[in-house]
C-alpha atoms as a PDB file:
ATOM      1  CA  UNK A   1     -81.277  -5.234-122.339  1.00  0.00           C
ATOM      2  CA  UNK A   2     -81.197  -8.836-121.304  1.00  0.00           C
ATOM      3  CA  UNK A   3     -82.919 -10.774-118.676  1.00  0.00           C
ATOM      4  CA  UNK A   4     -80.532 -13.083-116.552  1.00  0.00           C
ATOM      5  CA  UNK A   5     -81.338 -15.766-114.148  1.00  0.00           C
ATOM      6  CA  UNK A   6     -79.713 -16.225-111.184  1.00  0.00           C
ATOM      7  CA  UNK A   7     -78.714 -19.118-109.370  1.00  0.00           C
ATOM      8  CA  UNK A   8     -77.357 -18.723-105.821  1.00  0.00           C
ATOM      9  CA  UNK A   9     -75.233 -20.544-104.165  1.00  0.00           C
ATOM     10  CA  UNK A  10     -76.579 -19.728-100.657  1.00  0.00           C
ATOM     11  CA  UNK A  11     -76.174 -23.300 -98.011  1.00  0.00           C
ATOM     12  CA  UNK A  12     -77.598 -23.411 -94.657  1.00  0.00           C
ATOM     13  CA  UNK A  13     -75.486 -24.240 -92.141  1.00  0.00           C
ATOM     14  CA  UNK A  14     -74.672 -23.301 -88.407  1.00  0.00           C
ATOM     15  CA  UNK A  15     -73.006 -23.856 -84.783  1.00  0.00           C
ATOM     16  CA  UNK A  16     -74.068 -24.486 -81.423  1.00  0.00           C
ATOM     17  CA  UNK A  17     -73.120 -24.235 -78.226  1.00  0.00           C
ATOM     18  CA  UNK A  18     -74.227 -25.982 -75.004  1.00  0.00           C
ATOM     19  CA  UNK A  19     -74.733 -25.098 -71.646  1.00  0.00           C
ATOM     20  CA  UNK A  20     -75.868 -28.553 -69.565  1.00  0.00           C
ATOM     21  CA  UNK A  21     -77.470 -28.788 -65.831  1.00  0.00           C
ATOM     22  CA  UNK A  22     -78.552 -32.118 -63.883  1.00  0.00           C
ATOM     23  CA  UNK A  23     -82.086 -30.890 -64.998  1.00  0.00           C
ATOM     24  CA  UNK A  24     -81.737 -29.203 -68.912  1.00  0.00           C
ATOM     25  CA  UNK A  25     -79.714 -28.693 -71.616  1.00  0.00           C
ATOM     26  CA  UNK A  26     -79.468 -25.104 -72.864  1.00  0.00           C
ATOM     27  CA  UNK A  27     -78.412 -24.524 -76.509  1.00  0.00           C
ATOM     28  CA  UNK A  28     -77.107 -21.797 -78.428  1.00  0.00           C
ATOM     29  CA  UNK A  29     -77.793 -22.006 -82.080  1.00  0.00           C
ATOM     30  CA  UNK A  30     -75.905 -19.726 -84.587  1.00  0.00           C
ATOM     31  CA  UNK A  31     -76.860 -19.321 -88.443  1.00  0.00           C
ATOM     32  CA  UNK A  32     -74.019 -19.657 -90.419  1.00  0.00           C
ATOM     33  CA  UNK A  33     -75.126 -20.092 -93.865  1.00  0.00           C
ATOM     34  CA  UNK A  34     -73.538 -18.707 -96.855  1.00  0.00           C
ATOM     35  CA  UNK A  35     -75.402 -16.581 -99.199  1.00  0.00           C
ATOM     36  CA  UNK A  36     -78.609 -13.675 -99.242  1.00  0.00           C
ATOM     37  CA  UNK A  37     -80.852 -15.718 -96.662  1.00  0.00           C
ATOM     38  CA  UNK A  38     -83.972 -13.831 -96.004  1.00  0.00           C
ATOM     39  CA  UNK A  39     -85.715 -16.206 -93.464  1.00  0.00           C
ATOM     40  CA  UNK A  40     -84.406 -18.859 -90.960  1.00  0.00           C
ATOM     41  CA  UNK A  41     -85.918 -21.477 -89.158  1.00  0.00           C
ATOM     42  CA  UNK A  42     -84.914 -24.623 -86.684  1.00  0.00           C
ATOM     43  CA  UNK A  43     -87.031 -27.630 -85.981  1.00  0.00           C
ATOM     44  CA  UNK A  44     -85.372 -28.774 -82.821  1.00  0.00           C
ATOM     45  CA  UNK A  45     -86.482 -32.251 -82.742  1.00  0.00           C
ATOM     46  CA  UNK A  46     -88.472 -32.288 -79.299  1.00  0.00           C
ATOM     47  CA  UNK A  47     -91.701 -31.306 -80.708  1.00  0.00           C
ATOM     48  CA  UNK A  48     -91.827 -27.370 -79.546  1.00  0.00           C
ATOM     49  CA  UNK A  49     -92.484 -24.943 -81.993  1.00  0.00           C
ATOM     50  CA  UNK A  50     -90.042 -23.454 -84.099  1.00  0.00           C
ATOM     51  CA  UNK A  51     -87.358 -20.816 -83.615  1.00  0.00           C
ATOM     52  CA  UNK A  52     -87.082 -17.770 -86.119  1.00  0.00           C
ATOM     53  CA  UNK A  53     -84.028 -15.949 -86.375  1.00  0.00           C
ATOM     54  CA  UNK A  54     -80.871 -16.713 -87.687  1.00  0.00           C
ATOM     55  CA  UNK A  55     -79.677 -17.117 -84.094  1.00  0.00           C
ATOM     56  CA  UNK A  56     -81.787 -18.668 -81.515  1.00  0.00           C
ATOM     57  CA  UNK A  57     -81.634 -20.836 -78.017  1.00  0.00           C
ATOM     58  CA  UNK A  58     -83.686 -23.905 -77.113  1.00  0.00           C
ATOM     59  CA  UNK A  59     -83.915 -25.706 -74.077  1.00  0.00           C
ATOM     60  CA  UNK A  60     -83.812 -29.602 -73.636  1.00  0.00           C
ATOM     61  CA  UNK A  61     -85.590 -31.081 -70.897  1.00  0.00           C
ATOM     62  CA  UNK A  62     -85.744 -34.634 -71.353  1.00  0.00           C
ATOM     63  CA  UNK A  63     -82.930 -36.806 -72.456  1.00  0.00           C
ATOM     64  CA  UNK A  64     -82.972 -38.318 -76.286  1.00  0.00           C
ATOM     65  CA  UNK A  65     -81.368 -37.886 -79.560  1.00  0.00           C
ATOM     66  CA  UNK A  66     -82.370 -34.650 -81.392  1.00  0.00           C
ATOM     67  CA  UNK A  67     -81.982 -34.385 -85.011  1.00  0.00           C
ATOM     68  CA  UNK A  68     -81.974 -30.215 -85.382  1.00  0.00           C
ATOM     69  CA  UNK A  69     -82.809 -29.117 -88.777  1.00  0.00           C
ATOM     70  CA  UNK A  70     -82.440 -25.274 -89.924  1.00  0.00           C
ATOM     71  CA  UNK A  71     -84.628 -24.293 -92.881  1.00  0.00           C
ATOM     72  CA  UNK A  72     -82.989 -20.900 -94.827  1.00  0.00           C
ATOM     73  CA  UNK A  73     -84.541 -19.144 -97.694  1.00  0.00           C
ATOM     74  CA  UNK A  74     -82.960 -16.761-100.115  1.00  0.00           C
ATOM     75  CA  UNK A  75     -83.703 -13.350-101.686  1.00  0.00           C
ATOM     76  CA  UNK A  76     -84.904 -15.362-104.441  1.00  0.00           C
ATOM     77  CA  UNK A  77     -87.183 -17.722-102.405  1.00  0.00           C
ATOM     78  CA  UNK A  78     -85.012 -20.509-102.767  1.00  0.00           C
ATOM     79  CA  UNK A  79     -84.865 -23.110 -99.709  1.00  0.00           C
ATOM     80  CA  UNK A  80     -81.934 -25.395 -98.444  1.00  0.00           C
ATOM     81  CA  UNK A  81     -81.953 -27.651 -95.088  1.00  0.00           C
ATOM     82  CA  UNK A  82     -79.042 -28.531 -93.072  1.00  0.00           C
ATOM     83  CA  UNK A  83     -79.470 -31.307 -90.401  1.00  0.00           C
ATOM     84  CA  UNK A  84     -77.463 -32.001 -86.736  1.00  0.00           C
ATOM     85  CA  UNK A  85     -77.856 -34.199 -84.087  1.00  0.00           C
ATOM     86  CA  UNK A  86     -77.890 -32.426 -80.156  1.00  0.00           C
ATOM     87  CA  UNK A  87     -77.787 -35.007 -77.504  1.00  0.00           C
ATOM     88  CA  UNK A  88     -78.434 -34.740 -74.006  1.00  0.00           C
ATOM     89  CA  UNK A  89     -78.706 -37.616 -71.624  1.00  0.00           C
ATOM     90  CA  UNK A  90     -79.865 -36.735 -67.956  1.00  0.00           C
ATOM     91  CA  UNK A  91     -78.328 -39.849 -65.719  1.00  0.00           C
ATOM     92  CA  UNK A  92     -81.293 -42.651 -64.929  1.00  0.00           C
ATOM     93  CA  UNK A  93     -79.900 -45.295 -62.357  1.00  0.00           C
ATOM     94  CA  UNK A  94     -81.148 -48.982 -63.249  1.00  0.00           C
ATOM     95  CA  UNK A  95     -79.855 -52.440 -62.708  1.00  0.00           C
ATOM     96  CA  UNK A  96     -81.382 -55.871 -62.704  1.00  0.00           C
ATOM     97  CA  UNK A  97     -80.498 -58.877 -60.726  1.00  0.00           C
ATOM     98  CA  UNK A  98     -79.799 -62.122 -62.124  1.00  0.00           C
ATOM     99  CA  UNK A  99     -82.102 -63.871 -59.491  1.00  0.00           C
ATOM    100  CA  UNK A 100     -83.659 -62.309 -56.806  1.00  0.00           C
ATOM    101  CA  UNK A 101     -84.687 -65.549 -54.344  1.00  0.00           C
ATOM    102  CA  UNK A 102     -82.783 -68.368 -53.698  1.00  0.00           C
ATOM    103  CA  UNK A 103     -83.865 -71.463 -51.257  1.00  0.00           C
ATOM    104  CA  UNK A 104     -80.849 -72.075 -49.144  1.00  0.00           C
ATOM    105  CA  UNK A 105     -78.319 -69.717 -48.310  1.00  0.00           C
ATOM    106  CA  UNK A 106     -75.227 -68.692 -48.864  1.00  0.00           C
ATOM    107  CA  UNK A 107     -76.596 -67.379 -51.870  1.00  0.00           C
ATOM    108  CA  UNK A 108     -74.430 -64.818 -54.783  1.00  0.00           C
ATOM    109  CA  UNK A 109     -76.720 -62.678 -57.100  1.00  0.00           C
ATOM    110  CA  UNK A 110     -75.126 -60.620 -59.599  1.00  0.00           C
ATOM    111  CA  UNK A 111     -76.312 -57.209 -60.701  1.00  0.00           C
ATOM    112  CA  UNK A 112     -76.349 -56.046 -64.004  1.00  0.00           C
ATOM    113  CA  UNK A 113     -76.177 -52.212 -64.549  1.00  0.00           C
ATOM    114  CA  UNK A 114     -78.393 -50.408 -66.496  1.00  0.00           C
ATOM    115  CA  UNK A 115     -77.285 -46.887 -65.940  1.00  0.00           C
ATOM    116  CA  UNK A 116     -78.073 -44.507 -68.666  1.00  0.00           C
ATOM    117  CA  UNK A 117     -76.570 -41.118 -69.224  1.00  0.00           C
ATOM    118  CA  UNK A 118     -72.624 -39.811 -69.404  1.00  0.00           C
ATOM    119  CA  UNK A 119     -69.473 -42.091 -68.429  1.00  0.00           C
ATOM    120  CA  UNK A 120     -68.036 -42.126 -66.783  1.00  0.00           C
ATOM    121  CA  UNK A 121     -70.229 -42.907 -63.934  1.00  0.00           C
ATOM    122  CA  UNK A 122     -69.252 -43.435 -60.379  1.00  0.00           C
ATOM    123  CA  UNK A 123     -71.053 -46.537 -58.408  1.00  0.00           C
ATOM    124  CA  UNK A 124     -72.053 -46.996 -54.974  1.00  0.00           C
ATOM    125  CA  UNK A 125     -74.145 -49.710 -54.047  1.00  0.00           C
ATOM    126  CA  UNK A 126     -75.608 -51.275 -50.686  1.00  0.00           C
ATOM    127  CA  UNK A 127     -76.881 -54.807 -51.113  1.00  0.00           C
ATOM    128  CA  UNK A 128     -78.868 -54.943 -47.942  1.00  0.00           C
ATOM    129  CA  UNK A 129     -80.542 -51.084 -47.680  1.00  0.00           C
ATOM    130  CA  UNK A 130     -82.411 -49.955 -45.416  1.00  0.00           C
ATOM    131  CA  UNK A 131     -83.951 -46.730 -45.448  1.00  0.00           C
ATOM    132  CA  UNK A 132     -83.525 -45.924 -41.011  1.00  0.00           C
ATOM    133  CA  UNK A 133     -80.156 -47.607 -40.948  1.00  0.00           C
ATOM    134  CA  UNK A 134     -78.871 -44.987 -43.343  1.00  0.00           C
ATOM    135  CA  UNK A 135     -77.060 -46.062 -46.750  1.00  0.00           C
ATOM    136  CA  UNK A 136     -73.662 -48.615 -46.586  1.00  0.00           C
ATOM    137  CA  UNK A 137     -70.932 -48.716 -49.388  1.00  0.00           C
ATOM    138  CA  UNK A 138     -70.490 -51.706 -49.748  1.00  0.00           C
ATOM    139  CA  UNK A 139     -69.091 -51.691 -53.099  1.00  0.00           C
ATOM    140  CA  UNK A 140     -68.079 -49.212 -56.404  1.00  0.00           C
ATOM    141  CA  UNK A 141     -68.025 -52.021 -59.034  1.00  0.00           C
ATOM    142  CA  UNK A 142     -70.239 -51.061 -61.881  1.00  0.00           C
ATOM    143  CA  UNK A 143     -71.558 -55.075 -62.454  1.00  0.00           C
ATOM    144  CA  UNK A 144     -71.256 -56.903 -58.839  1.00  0.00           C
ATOM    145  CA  UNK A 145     -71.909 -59.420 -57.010  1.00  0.00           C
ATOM    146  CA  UNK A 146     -73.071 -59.924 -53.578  1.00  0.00           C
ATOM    147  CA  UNK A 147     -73.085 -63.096 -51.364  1.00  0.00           C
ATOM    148  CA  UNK A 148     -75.984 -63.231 -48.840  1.00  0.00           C
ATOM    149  CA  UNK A 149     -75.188 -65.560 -45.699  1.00  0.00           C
ATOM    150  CA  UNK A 150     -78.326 -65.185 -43.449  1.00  0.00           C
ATOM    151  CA  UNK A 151     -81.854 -66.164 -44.253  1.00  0.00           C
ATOM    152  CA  UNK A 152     -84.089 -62.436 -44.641  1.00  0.00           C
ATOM    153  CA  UNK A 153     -85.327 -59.861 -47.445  1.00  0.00           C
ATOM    154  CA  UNK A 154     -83.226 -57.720 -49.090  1.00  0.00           C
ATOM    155  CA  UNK A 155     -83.482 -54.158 -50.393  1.00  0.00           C
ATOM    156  CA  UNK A 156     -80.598 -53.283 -52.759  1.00  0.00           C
ATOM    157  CA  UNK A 157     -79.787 -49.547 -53.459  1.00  0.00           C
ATOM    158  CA  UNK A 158     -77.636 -48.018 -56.772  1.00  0.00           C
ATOM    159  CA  UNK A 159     -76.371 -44.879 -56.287  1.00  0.00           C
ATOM    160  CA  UNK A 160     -74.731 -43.100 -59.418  1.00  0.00           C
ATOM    161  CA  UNK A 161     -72.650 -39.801 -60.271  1.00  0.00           C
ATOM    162  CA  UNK A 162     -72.425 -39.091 -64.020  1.00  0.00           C
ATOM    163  CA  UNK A 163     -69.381 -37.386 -65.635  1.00  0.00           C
ATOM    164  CA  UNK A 164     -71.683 -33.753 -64.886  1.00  0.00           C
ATOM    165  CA  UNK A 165     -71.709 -34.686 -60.588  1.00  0.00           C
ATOM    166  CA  UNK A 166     -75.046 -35.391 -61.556  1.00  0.00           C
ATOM    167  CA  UNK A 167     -76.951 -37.762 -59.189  1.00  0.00           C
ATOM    168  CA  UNK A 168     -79.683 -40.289 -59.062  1.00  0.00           C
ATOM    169  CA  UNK A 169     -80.308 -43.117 -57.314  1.00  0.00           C
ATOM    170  CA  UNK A 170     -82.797 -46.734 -57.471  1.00  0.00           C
ATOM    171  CA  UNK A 171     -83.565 -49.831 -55.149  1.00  0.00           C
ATOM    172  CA  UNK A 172     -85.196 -52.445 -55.953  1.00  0.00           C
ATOM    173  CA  UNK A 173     -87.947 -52.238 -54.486  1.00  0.00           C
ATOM    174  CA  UNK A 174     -88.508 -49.234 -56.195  1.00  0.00           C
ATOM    175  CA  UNK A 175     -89.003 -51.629 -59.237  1.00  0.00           C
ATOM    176  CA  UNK A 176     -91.581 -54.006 -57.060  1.00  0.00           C
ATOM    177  CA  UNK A 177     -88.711 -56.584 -56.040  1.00  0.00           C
ATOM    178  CA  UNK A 178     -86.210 -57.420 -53.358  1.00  0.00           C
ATOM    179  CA  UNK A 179     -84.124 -60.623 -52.512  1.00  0.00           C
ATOM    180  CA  UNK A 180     -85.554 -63.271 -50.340  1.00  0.00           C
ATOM    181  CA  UNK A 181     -85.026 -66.609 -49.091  1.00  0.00           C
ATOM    182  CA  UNK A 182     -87.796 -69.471 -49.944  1.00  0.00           C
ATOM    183  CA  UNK A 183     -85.981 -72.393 -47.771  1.00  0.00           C
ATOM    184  CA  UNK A 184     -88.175 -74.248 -45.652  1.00  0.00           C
ATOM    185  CA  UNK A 185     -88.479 -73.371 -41.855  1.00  0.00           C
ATOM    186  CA  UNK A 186     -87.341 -77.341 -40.367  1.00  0.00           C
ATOM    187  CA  UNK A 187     -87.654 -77.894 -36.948  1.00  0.00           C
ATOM    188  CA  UNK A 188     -88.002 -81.531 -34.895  1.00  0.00           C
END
């Protein structure tokens, strides 16, 4: 009688699927790994516990970058990793003005987006908003600009649609600014 030792060739590996909302990301995670596995285990990235089981589902609440890592161990105690990448990006409206005063008017600011989440994205904004007249379209550019004639403030409003018909929406005096004239009141 001889004693053998044997090496496996056992791999973790395994699928996903996704099911995305406005609000979460719901994934599906399927062990596929070759071999005797014994034990399974994901790390999904977000900081919750682990899952057990060789097929589990996680949900994402908050957008990021989520490296997923399965852990499988073998009838002979033997461990191998396999890492993937789940990302889910919930749709954050954001733009910044090049200037947001000026001292004689006309006066043209431009507006830089800073949308995050997934193109493509659908743009409405209103350069002079306010909240009792209701909002105006005034234009569906993703970077524009807008010339103001008349001396006053300003409230600007971004509303955005991501590739999901998600919505969300930002002025700008939501971020503690508007546009305003500083030219001097003259009279004789």
């Amino acid at each position: 009688e001889t004693d053998a030792v044997g090496i496996g060739n056992d791999t973790a590996d395994f699928t996903y699927s996704l099911t995305r909302t406005c609000s979460n990301l719901t994934v599906f995670f399927s062990g596929t790994s070759t071999g005797t596995i014994t034990s399974w285990s994901y790390s999904f990235g977000d900081g919750s516990p682990p899952g057990i089981g060789q097929n589990v589902t996680h949900v994402y609440n908050s957008s990021g970058q989520f490296p997923v890592i399965l852990t499988t161990t073998n009838s002979n105690g033997c461990q191998d990793t396999v890492m993937k990448t789940i990302t889910y990006l919930k749709v954050q409206a954001g733009f910044e003005p090049d200037t947001t005063y000026a001292c004689s008017y006309p006066f043209t600011v431009n507006f830089n987006n800073t949308t995050v989440g997934t193109p493509p994205f659908v743009w409405a904004w209103d350069f002079s908003y306010e909240s009792t007249d209701g909002f105006m379209n005034q234009s569906t550019m993703e970077d524009p600009s807008y010339t103001y004639w008349y001396n006053d403030t300003f409230d600007v409003m971004l509303k955005v649609v991501d590739s999901y018909g998600c919505r969300d929406s930002i002025t700008l005096m939501d971020m503690g600014d508007s546009i305003w004239f500083l030219g001097a009141n003259v009279s004789f």
